[in-house]
Protein backbone atom coordinates (compact mmCIF):
# COMPACT_ATOMS: atom_id res chain seq x y z
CA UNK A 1 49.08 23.27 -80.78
CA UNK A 2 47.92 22.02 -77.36
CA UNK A 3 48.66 18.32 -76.46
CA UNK A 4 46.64 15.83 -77.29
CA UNK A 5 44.55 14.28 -74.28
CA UNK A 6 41.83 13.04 -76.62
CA UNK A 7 41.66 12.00 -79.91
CA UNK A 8 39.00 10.61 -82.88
CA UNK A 9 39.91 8.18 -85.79
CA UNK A 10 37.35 7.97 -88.47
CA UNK A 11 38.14 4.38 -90.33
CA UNK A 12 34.92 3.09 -92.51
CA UNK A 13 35.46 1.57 -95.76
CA UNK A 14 36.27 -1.98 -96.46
CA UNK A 15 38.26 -4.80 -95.25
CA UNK A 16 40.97 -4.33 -97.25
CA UNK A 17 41.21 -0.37 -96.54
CA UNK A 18 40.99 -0.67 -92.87
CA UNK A 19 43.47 -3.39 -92.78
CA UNK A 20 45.97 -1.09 -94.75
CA UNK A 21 44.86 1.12 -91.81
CA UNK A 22 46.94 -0.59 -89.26
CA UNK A 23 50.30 0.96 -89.92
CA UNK A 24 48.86 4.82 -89.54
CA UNK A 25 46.68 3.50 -86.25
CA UNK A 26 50.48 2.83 -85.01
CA UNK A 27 51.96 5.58 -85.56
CA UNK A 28 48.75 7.80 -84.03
CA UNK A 29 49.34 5.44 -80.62
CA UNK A 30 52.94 5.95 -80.55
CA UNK A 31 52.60 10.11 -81.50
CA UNK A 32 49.80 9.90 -78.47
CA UNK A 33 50.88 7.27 -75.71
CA UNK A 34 48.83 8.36 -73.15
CA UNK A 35 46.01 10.00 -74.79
CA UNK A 36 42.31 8.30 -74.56
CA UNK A 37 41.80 7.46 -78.33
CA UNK A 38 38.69 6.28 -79.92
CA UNK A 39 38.12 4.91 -83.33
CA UNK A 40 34.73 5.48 -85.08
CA UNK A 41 33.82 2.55 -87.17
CA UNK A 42 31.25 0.44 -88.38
CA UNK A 43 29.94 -3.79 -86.33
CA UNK A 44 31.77 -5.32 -88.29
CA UNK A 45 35.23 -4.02 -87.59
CA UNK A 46 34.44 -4.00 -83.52
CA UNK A 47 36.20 -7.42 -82.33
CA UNK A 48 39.31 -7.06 -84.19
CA UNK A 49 39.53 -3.03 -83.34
CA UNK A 50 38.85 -4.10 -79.74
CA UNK A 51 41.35 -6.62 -79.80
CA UNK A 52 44.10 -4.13 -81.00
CA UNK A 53 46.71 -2.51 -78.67
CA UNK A 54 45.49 1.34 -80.66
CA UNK A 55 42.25 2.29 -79.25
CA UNK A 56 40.88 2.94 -75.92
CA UNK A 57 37.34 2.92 -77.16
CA UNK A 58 35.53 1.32 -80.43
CA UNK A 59 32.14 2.92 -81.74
CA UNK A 60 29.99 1.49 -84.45
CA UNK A 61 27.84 3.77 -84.90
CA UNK A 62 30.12 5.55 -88.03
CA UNK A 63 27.52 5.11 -90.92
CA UNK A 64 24.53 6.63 -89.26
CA UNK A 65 21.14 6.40 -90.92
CA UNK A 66 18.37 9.15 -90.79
CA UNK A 67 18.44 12.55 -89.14
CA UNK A 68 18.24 10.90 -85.12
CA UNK A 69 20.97 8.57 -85.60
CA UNK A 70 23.09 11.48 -87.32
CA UNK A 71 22.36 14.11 -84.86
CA UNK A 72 23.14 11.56 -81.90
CA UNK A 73 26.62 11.07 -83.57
CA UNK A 74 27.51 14.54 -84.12
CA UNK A 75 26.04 15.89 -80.49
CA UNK A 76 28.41 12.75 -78.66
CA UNK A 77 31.09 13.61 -80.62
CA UNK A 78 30.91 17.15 -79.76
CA UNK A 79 30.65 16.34 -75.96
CA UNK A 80 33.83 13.89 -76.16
CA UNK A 81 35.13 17.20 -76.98
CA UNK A 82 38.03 15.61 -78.72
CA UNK A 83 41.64 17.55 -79.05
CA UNK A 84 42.07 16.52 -82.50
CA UNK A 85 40.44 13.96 -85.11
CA UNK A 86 42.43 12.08 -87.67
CA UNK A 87 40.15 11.75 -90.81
CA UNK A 88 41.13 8.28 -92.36
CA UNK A 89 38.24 8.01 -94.35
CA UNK A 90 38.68 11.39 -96.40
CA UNK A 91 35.16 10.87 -98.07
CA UNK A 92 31.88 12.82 -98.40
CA UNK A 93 30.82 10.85 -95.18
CA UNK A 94 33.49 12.00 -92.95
CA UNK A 95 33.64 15.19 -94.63
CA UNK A 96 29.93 15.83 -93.62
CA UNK A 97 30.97 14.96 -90.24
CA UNK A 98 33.54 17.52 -90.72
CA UNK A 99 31.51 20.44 -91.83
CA UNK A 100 28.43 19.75 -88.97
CA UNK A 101 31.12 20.23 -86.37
CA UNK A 102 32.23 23.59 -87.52
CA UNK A 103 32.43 26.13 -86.54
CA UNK A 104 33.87 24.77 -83.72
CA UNK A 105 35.48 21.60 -85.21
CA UNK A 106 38.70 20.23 -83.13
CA UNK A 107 42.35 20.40 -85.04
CA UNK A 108 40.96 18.02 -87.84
CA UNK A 109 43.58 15.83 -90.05
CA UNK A 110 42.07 15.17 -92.85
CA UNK A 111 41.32 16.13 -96.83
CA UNK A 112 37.82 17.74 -95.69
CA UNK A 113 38.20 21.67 -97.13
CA UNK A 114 39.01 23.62 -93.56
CA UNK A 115 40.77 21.31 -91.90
CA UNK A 116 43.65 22.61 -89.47
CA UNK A 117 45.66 19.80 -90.65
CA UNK A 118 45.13 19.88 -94.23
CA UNK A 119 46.33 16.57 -96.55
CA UNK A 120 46.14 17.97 -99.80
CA UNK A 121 48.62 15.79 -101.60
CA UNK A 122 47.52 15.84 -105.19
CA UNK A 123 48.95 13.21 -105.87
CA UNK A 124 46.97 11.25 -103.37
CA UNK A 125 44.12 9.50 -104.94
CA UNK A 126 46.69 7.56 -106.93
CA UNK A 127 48.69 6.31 -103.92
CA UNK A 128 48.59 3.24 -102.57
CA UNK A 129 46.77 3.24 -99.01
CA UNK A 130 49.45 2.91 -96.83
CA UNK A 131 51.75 5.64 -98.53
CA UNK A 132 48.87 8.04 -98.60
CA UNK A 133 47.93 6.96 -94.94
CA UNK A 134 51.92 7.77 -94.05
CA UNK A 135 51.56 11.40 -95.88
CA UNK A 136 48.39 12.27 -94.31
CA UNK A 137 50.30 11.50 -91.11
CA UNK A 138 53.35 12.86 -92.03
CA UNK A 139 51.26 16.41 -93.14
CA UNK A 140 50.08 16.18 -89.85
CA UNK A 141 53.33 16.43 -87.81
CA UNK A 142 53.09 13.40 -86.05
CA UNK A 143 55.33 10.57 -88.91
CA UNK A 144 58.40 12.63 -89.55
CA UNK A 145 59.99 10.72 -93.23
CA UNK A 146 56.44 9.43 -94.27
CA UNK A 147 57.58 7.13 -96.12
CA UNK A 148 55.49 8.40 -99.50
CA UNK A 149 57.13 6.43 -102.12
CA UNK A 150 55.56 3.57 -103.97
CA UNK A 151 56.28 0.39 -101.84
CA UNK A 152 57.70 2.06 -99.36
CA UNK A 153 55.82 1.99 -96.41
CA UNK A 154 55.59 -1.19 -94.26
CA UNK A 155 53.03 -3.61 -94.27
CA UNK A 156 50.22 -4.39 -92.14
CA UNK A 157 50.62 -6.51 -89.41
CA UNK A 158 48.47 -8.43 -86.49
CA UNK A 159 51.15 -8.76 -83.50
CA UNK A 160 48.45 -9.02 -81.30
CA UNK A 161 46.09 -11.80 -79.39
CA UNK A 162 43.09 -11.78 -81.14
CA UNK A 163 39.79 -13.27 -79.98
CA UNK A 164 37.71 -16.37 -80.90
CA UNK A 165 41.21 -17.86 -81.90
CA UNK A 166 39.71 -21.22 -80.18
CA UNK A 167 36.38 -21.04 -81.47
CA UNK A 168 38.11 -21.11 -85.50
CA UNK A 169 40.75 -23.85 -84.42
CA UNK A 170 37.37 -26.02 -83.65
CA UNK A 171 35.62 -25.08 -87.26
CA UNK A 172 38.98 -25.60 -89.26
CA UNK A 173 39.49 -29.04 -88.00
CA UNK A 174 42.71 -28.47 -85.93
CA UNK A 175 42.67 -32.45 -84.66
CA UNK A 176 44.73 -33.32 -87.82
CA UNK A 177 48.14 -31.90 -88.18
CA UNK A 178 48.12 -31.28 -91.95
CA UNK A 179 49.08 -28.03 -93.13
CA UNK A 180 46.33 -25.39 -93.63
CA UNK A 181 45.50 -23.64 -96.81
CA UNK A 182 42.93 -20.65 -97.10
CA UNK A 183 41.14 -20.34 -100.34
CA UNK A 184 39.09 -16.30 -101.08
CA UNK A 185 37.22 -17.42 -104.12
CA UNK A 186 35.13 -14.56 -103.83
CA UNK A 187 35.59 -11.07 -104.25
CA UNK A 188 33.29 -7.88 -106.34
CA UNK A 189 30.42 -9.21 -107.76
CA UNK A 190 29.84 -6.68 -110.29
CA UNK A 191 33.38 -7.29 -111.08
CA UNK A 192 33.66 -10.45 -112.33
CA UNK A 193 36.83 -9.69 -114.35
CA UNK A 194 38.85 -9.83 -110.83
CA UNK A 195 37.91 -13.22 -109.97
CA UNK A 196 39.58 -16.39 -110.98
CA UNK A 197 36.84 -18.75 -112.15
CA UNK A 198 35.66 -21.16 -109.85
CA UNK A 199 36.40 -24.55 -111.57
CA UNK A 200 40.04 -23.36 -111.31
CA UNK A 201 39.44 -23.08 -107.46
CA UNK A 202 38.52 -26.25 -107.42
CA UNK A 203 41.25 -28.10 -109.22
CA UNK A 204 43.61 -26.19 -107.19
CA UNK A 205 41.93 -27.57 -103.90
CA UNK A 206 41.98 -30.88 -105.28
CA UNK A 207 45.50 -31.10 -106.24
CA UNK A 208 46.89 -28.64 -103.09
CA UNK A 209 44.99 -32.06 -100.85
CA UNK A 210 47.07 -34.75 -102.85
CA UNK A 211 49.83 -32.58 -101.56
CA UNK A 212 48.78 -33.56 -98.23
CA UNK A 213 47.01 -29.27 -97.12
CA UNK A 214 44.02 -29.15 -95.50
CA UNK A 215 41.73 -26.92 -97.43
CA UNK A 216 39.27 -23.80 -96.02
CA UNK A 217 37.41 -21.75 -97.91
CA UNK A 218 36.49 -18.22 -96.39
CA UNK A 219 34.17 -15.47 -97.74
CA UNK A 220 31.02 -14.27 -96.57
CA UNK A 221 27.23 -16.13 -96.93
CA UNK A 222 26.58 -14.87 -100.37
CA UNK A 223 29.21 -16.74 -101.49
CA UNK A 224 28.73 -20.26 -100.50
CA UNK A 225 27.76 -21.33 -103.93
CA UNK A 226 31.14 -20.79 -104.85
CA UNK A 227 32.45 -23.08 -101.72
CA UNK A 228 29.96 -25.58 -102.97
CA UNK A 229 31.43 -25.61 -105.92
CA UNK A 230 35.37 -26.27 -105.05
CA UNK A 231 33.99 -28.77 -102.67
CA UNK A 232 32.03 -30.89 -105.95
CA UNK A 233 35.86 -30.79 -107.02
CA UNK A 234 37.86 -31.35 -103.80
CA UNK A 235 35.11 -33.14 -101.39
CA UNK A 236 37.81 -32.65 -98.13
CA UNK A 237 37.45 -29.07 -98.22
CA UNK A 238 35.90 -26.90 -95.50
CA UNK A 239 33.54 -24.10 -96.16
CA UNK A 240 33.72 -21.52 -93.72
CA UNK A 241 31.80 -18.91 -95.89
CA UNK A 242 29.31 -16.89 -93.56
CA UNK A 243 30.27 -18.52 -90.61
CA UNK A 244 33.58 -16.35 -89.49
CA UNK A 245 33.49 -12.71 -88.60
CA UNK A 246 37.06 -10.59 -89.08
CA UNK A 247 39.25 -11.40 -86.06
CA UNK A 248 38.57 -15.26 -86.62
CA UNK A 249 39.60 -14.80 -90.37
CA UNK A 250 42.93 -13.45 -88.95
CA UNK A 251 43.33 -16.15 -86.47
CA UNK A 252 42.85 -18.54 -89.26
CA UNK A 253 45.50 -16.27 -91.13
CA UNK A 254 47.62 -16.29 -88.27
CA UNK A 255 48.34 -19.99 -88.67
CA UNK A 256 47.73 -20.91 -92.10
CA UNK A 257 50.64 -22.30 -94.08
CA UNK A 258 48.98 -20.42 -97.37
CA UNK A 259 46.60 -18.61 -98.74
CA UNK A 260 45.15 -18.12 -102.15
CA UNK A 261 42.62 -15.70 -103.14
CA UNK A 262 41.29 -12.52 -105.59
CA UNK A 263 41.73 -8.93 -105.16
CA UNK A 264 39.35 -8.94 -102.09
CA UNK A 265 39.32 -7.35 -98.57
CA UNK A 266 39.84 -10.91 -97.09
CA UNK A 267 43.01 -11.21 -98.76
CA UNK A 268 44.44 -8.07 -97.15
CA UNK A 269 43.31 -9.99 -93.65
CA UNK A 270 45.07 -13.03 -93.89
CA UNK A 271 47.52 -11.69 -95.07
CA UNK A 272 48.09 -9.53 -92.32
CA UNK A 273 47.76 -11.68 -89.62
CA UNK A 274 50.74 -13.63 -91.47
CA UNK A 275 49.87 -16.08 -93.77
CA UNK A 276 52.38 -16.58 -97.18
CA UNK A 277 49.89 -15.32 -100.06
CA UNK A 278 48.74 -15.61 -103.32
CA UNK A 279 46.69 -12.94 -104.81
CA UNK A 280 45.58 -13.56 -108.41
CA UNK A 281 44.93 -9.84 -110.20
CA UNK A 282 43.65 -9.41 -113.65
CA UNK A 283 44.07 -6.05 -116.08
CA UNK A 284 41.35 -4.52 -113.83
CA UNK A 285 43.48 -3.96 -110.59
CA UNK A 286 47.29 -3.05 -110.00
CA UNK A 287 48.71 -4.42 -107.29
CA UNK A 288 51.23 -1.70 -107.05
CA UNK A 289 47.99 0.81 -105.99
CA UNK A 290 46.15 -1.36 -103.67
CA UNK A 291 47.30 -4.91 -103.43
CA UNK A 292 48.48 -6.92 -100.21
CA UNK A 293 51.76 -6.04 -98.96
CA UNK A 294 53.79 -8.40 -96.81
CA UNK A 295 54.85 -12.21 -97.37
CA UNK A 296 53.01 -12.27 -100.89
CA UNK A 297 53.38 -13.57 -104.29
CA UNK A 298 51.23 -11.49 -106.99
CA UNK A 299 49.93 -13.76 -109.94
CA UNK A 300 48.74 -11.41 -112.39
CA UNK A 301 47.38 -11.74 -116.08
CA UNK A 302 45.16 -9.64 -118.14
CA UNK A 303 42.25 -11.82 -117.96
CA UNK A 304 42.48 -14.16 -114.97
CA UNK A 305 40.62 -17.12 -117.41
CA UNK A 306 44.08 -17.34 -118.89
CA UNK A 307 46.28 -18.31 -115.56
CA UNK A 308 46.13 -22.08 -115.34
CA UNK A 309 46.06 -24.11 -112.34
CA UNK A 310 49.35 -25.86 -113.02
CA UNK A 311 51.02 -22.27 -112.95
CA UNK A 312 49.24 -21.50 -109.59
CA UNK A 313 49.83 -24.63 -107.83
CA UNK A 314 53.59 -24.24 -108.66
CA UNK A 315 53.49 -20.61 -107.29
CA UNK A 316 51.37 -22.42 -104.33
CA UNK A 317 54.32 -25.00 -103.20
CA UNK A 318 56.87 -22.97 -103.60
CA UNK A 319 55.68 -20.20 -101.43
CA UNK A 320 54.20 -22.55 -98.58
CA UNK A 321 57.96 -24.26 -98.26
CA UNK A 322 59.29 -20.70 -98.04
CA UNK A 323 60.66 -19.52 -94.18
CA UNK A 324 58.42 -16.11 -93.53
C-alpha cells in the first residue's frame, strides 16, 4: 500500500461514541505523523475536534441533507483525493458515502461491503466502543495487539488545552474555592428507565452542599426543567443546561472534584476530561458494553427508583476524597 499523505475520519454519532473515539483518533495520528488528516463530523463536535492535537482539518458538513448538500460532500471529498479513509461510523450513512465513491473509492477502513480494509469482526456489534475501535484499527494494520478484550483498551482522555476554559470558570462561579460537583440528570427521553428520578437529584445536591461542593448541573436546553427541579431542592445549585457547548463541558470536567450522572453522552465527557465519576445504570444498559471508562464508580440496579440517595452520596464522598 502507498503511504499515507492524506487521510479521512468519518466520526458522527453521539457524545458518548465520539468521546470513546479518542483513543483510535490517537493511534491514526501516531500510524500517520505527518500526513494532513481531516475528520468529517457534525457543529457540534467542531471546537473540541479543533482543539485536539489529531486533525489538521474539521468539517461539519457529515450529515448532509438533500441531493445539493450530498453531492457537494461527495464531489469535495473526491477532490481531497484522500489516500485512505478510516470509517468510524460503520453505519448506513457512511456506508452510502462509501458506495457513491466507488468505483474509485480510496483504501477504505471500514465495515462498508468492499472496503480494502475490511473490519468484519462478528463479534463486533457486541463490543464495547473502544475495543471494537482498537480491532477496526488493528484489522487495518496500523494498532499491532488491538487490545480486543473486554476492558482492555484504555480510556479516553483530554490531555489537551481546550477552549472557552475561561468563559465556564466565569458561569460555574470560580470566585469561591469550594469543591465542584457536576450533576447529568438528563439522559434518553424515550428511555426513562435509564434515568435516576429527579427528586433523588435533588436530595443528593442538597446534602453533597452541606458537605461544603459547589453544585452544577449540565445537560442541554430541553432539560432545564429537570435543573429547576434539583434547584427547588438544593437552591445553591447552578444550572448550566443549554448554556455550554462540548469543549466547555470538558473544561468543567477537567476541574471538577466529581461528577454524577445517567448513562448519557455527557457522562462519557466529563469523564474524559478527568473528573472522578458516578454513573448510575439500570437493567437497561451494561456498563461493561458502553459505559465510561476511566476514574469511575458504576452504581447499578435493575430499576434505578430503587438506589437511594444515602447509598449514592456514600459512593459520592468516598470517590471525591480518592487521589486520581
Amino acid at each position: 500500500m502507498k503511504p499515507v499523505a492524506r487521510a479521512l475520519v468519518i466520526k458522527l454519532g453521539g457524545v458518548g461514541e465520539f468521546v470513546q473515539a479518542f483513543p483510535a483518533f490517537e493511534r491514526i495520528r501516531e500510524a500517520h505523523p505527518k500526513a494532513k488528516i481531516t475528520l468529517l463530523t457534525t457543529d457540534p463536535f467542531l471546537a473540541l475536534a479543533k482543539s485536539s492535537p489529531w486533525f489538521n482539518a474539521v468539517e461539519i458538513d457529515g450529515r448532509p441533507k438533500g441531493p445539493a448538500a450530498w453531492l457537494s460532500l461527495i464531489t469535495r471529498i473526491r477532490q481531497a483525493r484522500y489516500d485512505r479513509i478510516y470509517d468510524l461510523q460503520n453505519d448506513a450513512h457512511s456506508g452510502t458515502i462509501f458506495q457513491a465513491l466507488r468505483p474509485f473509492a480510496p483504501e477504505w477502513s471500514g465495515a462498508a461491503a468492499g472496503a480494502s480494509l475490511p473490519f468484519r469482526d462478528p463479534g463486533r456489534a457486541r463490543m464495547h466502543p473502544l475495543e471494537r475501535n482498537a480491532a477496526q484499527l488493528g484489522a487495518a494494520g496500523i494498532w499491532p495487539d488491538a487490545p480486543t478484550r473486554p476492558l482492555s483498551a484504555p480510556p479516553p482522555l483530554i490531555t489537551w488545552p481546550l477552549p472557552g476554559a475561561g468563559q465556564t470558570r466565569t458561569l460555574a462561579g470560580s470566585a469561591r474555592q469550594r469543591p465542584l460537583v457536576l450533576l447529568i440528570p438528563g439522559g434518553e427521553t424515550k428511555q426513562a428507565e435509564k434515568r435516576w428520578p429527579i427528586e433523588r437529584y435533588g436530595a443528593l445536591a442538597k446534602k453533597l452542599q452541606d458537605e461544603g461542593f459547589d453544585m452544577v448541573i449540565l445537560g442541554g436546553l430541553d432539560e432545564s426543567p429537570l435543573a429547576h427541579a434539583i434547584q427547588r431542592a438544593a437552591p445553591r445549585t447552578r444550572d448550566l443546561t443549554g448554556r455550554t457547548d462540548f469543549a466547555q463541558i470538558a473544561s468543567l470536567g477537567a476541574r471538577a472534584a466529581l461528577a454524577v450522572g445517567n448513562d448519557t453522552g455527557a457522562l462519557h465527557l466529563v469523564t474524559a476530561a478527568g473528573a472522578p465519576t458516578i454513573g448510575l445504570f439500570s437493567a437497561a444498559s451494561d456498563p461493561d458494553r458502553n459505559g465510561p471508562r476511566g476514574h469511575v464508580t458504576v452504581l447499578q440496579s435493575p430499576d434505578l427508583k430503587n438506589l437511594a440517595v444515602d447509598t449514592v452520596t456514600r459512593a459520592a464522598l468516598a470517590l471525591a476524597q480518592q487521589e486520581p
